[in-house]
PDB file of N, CA and C in Angstrom:
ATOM      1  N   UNK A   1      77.186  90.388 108.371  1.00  0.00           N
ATOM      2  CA  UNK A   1      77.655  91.273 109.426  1.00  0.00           C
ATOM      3  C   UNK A   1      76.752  92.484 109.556  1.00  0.00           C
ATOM      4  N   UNK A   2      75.965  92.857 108.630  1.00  0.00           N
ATOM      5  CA  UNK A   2      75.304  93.944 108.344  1.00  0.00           C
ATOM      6  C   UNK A   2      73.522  93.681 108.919  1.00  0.00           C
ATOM      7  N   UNK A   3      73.507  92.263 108.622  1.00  0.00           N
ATOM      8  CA  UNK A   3      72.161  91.667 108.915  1.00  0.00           C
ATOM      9  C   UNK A   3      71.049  92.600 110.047  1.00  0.00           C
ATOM     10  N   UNK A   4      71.889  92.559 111.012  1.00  0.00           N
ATOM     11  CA  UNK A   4      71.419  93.203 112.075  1.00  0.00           C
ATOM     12  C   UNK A   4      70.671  94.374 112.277  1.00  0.00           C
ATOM     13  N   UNK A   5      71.269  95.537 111.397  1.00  0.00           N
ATOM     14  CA  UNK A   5      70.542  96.738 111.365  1.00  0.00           C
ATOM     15  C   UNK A   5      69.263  97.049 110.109  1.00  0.00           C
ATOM     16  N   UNK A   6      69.105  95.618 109.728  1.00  0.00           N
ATOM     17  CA  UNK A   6      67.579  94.981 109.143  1.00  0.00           C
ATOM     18  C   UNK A   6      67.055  94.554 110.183  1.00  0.00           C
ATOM     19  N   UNK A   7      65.603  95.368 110.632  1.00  0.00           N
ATOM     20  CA  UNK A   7      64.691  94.390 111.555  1.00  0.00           C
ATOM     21  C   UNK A   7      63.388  94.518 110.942  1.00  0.00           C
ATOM     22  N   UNK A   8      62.768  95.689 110.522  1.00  0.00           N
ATOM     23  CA  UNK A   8      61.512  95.523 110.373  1.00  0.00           C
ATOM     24  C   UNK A   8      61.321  95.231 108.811  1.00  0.00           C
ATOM     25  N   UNK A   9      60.788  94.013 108.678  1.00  0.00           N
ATOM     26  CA  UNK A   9      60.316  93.277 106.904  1.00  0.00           C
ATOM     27  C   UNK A   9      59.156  94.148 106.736  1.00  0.00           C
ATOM     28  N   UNK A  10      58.629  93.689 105.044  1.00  0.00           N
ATOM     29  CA  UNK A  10      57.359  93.912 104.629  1.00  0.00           C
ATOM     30  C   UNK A  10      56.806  92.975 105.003  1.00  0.00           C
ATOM     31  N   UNK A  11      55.433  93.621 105.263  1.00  0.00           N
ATOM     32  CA  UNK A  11      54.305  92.993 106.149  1.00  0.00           C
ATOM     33  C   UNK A  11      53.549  91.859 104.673  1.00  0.00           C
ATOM     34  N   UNK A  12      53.547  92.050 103.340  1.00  0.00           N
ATOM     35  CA  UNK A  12      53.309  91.078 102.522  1.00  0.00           C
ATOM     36  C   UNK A  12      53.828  89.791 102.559  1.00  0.00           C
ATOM     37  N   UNK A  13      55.146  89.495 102.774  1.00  0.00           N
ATOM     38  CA  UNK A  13      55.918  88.531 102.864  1.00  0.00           C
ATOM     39  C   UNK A  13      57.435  89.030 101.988  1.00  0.00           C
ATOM     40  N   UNK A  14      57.250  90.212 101.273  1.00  0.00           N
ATOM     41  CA  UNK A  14      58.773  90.452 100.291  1.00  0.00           C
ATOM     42  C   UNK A  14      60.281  90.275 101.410  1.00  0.00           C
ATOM     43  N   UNK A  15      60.748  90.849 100.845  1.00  0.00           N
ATOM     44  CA  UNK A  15      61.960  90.999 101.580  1.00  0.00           C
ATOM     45  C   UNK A  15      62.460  91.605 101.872  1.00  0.00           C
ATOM     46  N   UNK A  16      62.105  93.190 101.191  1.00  0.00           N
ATOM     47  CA  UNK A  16      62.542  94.631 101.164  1.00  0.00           C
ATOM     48  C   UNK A  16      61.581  94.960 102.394  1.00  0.00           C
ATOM     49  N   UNK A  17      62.060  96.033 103.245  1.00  0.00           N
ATOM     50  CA  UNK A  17      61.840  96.727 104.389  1.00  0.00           C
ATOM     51  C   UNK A  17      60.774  97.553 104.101  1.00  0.00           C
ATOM     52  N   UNK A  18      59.381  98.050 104.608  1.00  0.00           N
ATOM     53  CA  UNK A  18      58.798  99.052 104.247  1.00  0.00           C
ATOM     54  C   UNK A  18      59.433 100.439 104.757  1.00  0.00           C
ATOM     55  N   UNK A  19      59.159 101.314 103.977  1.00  0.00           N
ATOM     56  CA  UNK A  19      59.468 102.400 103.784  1.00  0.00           C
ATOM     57  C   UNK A  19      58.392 103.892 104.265  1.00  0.00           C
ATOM     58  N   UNK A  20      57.899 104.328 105.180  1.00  0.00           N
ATOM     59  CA  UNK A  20      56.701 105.255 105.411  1.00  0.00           C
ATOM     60  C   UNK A  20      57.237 106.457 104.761  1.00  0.00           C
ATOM     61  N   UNK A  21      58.720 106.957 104.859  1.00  0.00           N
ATOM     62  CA  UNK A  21      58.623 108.091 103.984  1.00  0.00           C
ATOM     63  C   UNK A  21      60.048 108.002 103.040  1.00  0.00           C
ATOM     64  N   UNK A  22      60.596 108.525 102.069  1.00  0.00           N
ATOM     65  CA  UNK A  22      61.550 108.810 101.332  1.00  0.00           C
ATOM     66  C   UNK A  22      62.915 109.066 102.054  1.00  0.00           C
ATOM     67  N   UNK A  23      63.541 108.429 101.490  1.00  0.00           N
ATOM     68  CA  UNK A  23      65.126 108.605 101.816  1.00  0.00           C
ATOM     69  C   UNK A  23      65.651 109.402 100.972  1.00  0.00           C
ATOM     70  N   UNK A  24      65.617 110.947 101.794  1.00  0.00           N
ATOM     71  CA  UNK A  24      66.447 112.300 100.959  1.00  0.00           C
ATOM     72  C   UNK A  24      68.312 112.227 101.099  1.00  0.00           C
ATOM     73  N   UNK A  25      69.291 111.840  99.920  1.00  0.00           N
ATOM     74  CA  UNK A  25      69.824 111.839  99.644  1.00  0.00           C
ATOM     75  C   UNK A  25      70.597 113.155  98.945  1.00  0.00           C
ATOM     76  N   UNK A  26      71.368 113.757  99.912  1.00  0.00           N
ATOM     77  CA  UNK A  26      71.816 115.633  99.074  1.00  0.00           C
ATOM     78  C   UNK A  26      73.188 115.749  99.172  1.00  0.00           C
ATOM     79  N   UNK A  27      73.415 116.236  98.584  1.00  0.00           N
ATOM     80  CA  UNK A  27      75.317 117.077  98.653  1.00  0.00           C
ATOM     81  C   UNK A  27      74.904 118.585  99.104  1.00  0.00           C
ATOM     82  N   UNK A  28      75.764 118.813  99.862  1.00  0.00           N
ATOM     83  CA  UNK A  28      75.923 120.382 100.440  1.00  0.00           C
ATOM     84  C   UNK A  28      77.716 120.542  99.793  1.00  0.00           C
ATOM     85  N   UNK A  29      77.358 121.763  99.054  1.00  0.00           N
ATOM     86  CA  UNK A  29      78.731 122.262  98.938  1.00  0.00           C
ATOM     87  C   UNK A  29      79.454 123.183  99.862  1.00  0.00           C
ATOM     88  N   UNK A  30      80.688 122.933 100.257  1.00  0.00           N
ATOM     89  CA  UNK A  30      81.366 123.311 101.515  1.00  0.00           C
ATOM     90  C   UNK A  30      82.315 124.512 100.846  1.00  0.00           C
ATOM     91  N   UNK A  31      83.547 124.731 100.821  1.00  0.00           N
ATOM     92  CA  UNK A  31      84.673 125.779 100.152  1.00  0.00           C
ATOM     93  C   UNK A  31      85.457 124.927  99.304  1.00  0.00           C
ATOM     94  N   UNK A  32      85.344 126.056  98.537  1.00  0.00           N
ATOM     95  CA  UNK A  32      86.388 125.161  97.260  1.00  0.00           C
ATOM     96  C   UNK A  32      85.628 123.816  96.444  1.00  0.00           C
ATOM     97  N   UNK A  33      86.601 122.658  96.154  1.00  0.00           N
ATOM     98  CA  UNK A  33      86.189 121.295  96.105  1.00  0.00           C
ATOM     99  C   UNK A  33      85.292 120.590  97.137  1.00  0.00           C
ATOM    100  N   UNK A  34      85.401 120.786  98.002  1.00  0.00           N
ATOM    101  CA  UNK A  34      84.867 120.129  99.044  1.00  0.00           C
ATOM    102  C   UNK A  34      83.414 120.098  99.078  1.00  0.00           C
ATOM    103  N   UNK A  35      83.118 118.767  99.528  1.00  0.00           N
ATOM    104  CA  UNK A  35      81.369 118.389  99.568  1.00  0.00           C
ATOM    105  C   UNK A  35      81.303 117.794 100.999  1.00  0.00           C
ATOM    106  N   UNK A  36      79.754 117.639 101.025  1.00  0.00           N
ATOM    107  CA  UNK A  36      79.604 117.029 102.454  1.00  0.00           C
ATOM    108  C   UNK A  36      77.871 116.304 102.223  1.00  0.00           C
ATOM    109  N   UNK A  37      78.017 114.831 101.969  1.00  0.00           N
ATOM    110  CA  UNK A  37      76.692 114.475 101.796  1.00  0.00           C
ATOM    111  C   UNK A  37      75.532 114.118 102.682  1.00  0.00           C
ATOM    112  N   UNK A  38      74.495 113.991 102.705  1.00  0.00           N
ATOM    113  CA  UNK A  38      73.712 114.354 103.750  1.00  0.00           C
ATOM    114  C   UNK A  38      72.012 113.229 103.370  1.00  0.00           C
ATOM    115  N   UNK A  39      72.400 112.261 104.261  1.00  0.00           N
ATOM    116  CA  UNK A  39      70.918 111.049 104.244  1.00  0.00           C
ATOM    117  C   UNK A  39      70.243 111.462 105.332  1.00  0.00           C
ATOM    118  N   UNK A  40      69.338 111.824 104.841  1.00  0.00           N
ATOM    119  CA  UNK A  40      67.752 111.630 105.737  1.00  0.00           C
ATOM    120  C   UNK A  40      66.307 110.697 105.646  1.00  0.00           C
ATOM    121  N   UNK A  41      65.867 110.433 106.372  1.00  0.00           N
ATOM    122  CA  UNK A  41      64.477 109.795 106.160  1.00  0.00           C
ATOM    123  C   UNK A  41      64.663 108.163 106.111  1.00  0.00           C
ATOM    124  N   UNK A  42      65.467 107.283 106.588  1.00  0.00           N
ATOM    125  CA  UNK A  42      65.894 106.284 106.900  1.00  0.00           C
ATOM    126  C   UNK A  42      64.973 105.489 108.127  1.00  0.00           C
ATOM    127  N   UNK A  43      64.353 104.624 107.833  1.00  0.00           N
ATOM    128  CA  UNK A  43      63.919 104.298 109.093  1.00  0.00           C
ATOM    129  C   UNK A  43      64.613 104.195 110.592  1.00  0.00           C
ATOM    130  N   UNK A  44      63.655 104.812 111.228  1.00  0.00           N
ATOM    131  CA  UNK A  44      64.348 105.147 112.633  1.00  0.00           C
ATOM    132  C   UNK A  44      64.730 103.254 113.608  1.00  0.00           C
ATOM    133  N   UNK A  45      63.855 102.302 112.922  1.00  0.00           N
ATOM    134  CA  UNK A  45      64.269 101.325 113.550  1.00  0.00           C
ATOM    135  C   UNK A  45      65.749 100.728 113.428  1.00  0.00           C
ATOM    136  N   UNK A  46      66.215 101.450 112.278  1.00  0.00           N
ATOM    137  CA  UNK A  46      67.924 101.329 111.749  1.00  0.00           C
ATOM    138  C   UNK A  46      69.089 101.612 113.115  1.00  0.00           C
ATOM    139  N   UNK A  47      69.969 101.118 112.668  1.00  0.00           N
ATOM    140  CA  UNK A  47      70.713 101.081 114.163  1.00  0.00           C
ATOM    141  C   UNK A  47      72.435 102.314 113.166  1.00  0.00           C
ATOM    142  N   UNK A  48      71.470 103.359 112.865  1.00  0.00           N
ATOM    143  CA  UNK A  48      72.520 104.162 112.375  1.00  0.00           C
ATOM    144  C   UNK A  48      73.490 104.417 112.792  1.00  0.00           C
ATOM    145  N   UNK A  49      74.327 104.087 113.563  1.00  0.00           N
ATOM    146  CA  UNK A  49      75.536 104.097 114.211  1.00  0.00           C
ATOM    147  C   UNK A  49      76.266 102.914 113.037  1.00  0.00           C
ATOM    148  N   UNK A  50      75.514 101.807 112.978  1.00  0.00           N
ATOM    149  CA  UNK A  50      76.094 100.771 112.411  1.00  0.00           C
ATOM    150  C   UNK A  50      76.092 101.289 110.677  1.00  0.00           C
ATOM    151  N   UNK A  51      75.113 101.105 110.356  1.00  0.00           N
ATOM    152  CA  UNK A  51      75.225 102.232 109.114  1.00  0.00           C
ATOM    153  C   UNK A  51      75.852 103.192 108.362  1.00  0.00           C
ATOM    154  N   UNK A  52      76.213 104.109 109.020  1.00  0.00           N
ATOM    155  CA  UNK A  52      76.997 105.414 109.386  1.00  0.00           C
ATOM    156  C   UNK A  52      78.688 104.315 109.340  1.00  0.00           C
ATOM    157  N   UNK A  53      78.968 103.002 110.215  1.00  0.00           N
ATOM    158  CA  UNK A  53      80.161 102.696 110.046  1.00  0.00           C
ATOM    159  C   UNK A  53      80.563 101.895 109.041  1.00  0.00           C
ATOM    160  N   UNK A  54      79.274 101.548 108.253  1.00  0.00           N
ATOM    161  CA  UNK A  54      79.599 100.616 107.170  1.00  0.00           C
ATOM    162  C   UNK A  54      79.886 101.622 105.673  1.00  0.00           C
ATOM    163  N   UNK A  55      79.213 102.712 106.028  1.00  0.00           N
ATOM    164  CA  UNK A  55      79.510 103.904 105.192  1.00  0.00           C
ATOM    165  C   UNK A  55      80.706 104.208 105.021  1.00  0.00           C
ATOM    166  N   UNK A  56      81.413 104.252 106.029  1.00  0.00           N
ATOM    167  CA  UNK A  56      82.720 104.712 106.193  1.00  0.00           C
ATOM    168  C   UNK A  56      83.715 103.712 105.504  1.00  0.00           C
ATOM    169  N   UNK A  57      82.937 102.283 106.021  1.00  0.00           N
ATOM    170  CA  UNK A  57      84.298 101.716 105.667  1.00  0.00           C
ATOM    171  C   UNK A  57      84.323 101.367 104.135  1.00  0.00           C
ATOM    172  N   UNK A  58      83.345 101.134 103.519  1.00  0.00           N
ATOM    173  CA  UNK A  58      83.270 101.192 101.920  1.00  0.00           C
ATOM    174  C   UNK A  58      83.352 102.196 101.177  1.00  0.00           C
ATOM    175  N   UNK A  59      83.095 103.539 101.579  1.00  0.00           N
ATOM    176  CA  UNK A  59      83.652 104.610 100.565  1.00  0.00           C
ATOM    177  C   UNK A  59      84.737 104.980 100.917  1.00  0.00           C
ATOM    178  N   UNK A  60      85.684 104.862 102.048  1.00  0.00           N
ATOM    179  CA  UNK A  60      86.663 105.652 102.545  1.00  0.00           C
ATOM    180  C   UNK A  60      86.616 106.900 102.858  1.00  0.00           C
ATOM    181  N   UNK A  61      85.644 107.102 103.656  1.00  0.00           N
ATOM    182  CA  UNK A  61      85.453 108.983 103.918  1.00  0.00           C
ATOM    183  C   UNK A  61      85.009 108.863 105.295  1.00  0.00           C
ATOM    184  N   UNK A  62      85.023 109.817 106.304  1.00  0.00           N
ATOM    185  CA  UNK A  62      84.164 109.850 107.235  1.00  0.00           C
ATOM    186  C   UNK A  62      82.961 110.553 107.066  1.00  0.00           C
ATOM    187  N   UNK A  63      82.427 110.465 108.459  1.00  0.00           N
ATOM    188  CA  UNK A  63      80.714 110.847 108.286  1.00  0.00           C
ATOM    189  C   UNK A  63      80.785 110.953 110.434  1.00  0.00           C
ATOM    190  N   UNK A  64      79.217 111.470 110.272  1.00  0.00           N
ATOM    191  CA  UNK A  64      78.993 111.738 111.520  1.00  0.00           C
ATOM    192  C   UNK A  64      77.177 111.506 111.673  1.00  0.00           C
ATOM    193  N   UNK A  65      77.055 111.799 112.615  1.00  0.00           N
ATOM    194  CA  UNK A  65      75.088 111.717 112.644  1.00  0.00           C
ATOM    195  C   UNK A  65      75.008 112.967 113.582  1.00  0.00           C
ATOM    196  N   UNK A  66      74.138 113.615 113.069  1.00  0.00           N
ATOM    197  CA  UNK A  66      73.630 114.911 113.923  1.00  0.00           C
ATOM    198  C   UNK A  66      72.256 114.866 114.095  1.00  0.00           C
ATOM    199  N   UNK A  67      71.788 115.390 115.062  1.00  0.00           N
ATOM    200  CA  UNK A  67      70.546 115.546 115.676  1.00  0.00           C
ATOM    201  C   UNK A  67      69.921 116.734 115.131  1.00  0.00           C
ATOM    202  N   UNK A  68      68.928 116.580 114.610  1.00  0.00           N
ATOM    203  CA  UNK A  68      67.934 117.693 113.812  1.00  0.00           C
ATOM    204  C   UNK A  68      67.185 117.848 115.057  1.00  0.00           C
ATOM    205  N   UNK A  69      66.199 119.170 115.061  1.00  0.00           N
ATOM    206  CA  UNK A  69      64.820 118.891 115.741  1.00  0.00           C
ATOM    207  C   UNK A  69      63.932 118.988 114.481  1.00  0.00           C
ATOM    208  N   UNK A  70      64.245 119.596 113.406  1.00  0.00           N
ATOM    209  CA  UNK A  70      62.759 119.135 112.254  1.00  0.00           C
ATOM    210  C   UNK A  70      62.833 117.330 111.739  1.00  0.00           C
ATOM    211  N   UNK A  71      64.158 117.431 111.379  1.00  0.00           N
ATOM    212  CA  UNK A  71      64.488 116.188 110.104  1.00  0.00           C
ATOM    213  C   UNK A  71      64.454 115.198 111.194  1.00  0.00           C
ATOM    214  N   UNK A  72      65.328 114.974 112.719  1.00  0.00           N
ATOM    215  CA  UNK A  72      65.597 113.937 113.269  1.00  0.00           C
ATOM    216  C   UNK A  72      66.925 113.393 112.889  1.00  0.00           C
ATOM    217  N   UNK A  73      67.619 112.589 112.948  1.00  0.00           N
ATOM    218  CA  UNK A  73      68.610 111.842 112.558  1.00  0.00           C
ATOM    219  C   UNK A  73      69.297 111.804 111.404  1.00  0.00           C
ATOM    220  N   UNK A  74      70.016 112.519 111.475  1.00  0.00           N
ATOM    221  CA  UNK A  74      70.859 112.961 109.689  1.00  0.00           C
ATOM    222  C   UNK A  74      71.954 112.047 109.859  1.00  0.00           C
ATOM    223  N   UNK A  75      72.402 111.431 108.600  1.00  0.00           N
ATOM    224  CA  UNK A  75      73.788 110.682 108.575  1.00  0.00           C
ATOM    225  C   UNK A  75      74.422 112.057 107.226  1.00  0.00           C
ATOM    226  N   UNK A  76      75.647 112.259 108.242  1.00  0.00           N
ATOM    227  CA  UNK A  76      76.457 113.244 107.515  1.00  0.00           C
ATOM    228  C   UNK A  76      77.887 112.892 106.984  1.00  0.00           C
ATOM    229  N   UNK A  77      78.060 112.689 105.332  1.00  0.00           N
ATOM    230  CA  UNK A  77      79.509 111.839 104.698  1.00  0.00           C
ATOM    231  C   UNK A  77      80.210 113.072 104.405  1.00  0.00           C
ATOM    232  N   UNK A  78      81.944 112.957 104.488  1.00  0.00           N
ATOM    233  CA  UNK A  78      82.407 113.541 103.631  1.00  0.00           C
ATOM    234  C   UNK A  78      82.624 113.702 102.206  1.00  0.00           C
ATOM    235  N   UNK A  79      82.413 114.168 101.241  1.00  0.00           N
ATOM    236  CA  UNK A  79      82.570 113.792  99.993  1.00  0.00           C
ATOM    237  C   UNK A  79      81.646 114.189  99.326  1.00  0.00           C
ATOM    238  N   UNK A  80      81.139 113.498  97.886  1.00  0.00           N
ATOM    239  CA  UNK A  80      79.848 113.746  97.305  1.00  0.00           C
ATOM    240  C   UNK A  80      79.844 112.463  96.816  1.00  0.00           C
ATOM    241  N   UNK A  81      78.958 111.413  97.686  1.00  0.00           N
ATOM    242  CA  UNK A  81      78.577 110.055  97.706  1.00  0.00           C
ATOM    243  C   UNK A  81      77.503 109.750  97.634  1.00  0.00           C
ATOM    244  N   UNK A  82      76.607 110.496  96.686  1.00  0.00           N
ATOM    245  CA  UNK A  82      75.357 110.214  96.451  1.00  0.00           C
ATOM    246  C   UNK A  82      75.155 108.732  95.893  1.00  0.00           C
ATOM    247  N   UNK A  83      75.847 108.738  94.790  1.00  0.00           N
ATOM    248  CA  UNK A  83      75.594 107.167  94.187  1.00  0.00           C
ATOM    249  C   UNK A  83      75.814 105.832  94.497  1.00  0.00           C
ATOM    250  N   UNK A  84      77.160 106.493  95.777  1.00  0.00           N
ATOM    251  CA  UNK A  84      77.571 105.543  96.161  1.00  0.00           C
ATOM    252  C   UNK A  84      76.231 104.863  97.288  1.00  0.00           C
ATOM    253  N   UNK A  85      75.763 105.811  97.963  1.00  0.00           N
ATOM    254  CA  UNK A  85      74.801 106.147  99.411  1.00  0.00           C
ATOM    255  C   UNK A  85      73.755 104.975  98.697  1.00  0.00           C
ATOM    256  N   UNK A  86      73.230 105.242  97.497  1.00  0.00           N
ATOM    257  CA  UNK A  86      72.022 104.774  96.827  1.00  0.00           C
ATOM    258  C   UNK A  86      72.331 103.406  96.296  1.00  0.00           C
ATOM    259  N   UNK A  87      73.091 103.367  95.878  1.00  0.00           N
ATOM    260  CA  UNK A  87      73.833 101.555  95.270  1.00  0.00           C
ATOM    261  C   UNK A  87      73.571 100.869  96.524  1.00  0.00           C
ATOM    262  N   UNK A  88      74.476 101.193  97.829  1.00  0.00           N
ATOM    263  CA  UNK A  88      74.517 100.696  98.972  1.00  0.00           C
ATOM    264  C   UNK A  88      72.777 100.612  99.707  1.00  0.00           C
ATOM    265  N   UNK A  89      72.395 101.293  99.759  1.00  0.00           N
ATOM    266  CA  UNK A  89      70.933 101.212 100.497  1.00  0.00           C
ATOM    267  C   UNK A  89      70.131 100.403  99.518  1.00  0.00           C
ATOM    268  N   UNK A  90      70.172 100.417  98.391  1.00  0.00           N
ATOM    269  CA  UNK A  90      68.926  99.405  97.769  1.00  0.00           C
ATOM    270  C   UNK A  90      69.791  98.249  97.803  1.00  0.00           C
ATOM    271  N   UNK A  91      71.217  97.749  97.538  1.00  0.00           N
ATOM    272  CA  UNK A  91      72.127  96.053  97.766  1.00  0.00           C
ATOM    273  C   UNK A  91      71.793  95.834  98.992  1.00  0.00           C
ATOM    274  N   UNK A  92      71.759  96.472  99.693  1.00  0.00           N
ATOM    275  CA  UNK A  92      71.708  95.844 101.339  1.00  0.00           C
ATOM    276  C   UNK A  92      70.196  95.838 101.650  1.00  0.00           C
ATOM    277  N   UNK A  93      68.919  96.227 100.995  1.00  0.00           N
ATOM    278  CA  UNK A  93      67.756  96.462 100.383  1.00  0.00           C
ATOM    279  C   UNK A  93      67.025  97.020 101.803  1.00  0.00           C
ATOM    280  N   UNK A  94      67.837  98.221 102.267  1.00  0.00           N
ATOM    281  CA  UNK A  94      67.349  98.760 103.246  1.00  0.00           C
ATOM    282  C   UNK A  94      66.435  99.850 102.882  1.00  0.00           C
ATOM    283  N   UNK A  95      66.581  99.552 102.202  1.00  0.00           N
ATOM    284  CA  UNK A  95      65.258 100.712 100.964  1.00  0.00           C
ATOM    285  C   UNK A  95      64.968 100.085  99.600  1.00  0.00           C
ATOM    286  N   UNK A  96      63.871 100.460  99.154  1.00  0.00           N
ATOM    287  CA  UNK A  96      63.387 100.279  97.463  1.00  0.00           C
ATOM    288  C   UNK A  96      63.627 101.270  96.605  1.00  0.00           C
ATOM    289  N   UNK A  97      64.260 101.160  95.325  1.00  0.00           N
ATOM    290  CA  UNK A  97      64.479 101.819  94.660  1.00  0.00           C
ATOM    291  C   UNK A  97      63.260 102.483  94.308  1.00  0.00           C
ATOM    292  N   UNK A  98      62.927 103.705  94.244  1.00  0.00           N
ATOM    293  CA  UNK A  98      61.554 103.878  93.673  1.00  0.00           C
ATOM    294  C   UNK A  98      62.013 105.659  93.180  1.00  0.00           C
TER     295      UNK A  98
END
């Protein structure tokens, strides 16, 4: 179901997606308990809408996408889902662990 928002392979033959820059993964602390996590650097050929909803539905939190003019395309979670963010992007091998 997820297949889809995989399009561009490595040009070697692997299977993992190339990557041109780093996927920044952060928590922003909000008031109190509250967190708010924050993915950047995702390839733009990603259909982050879809992403962003598969996020949602496996951690149980919402999220949103905001428009940067430096960064570009932020996916924004509630929570502090770093590990979760990172488990999920290298299983679905929309990134390389590196």
């Amino acid at each position: 179901a997820f297949e889809d928002a995989k399009q561009q392979k490595d040009p070697t033959g692997g299977s993992a997606p190339v990557a041109a820059n780093k996927v920044h993964i952060r928590v922003q602390q909000r008031n109190g308990r509250k967190s708010l996590t924050t993915v950047q650097g995702l390839d733009p050929s990603y259909d982050y809408k879809k992403v962003l909803k598969e996020f949602k539905k496996k951690f149980n939190c919402n999220g949103t996408i905001v428009q940067d003019d430096e960064l570009g395309e932020v996916i924004q979670i509630q929570g502090d889902q770093r590990r979760n963010v990172q488990q999920f992007l290298v299983e679905t091998e929309l990134v390389k662990k590196d």
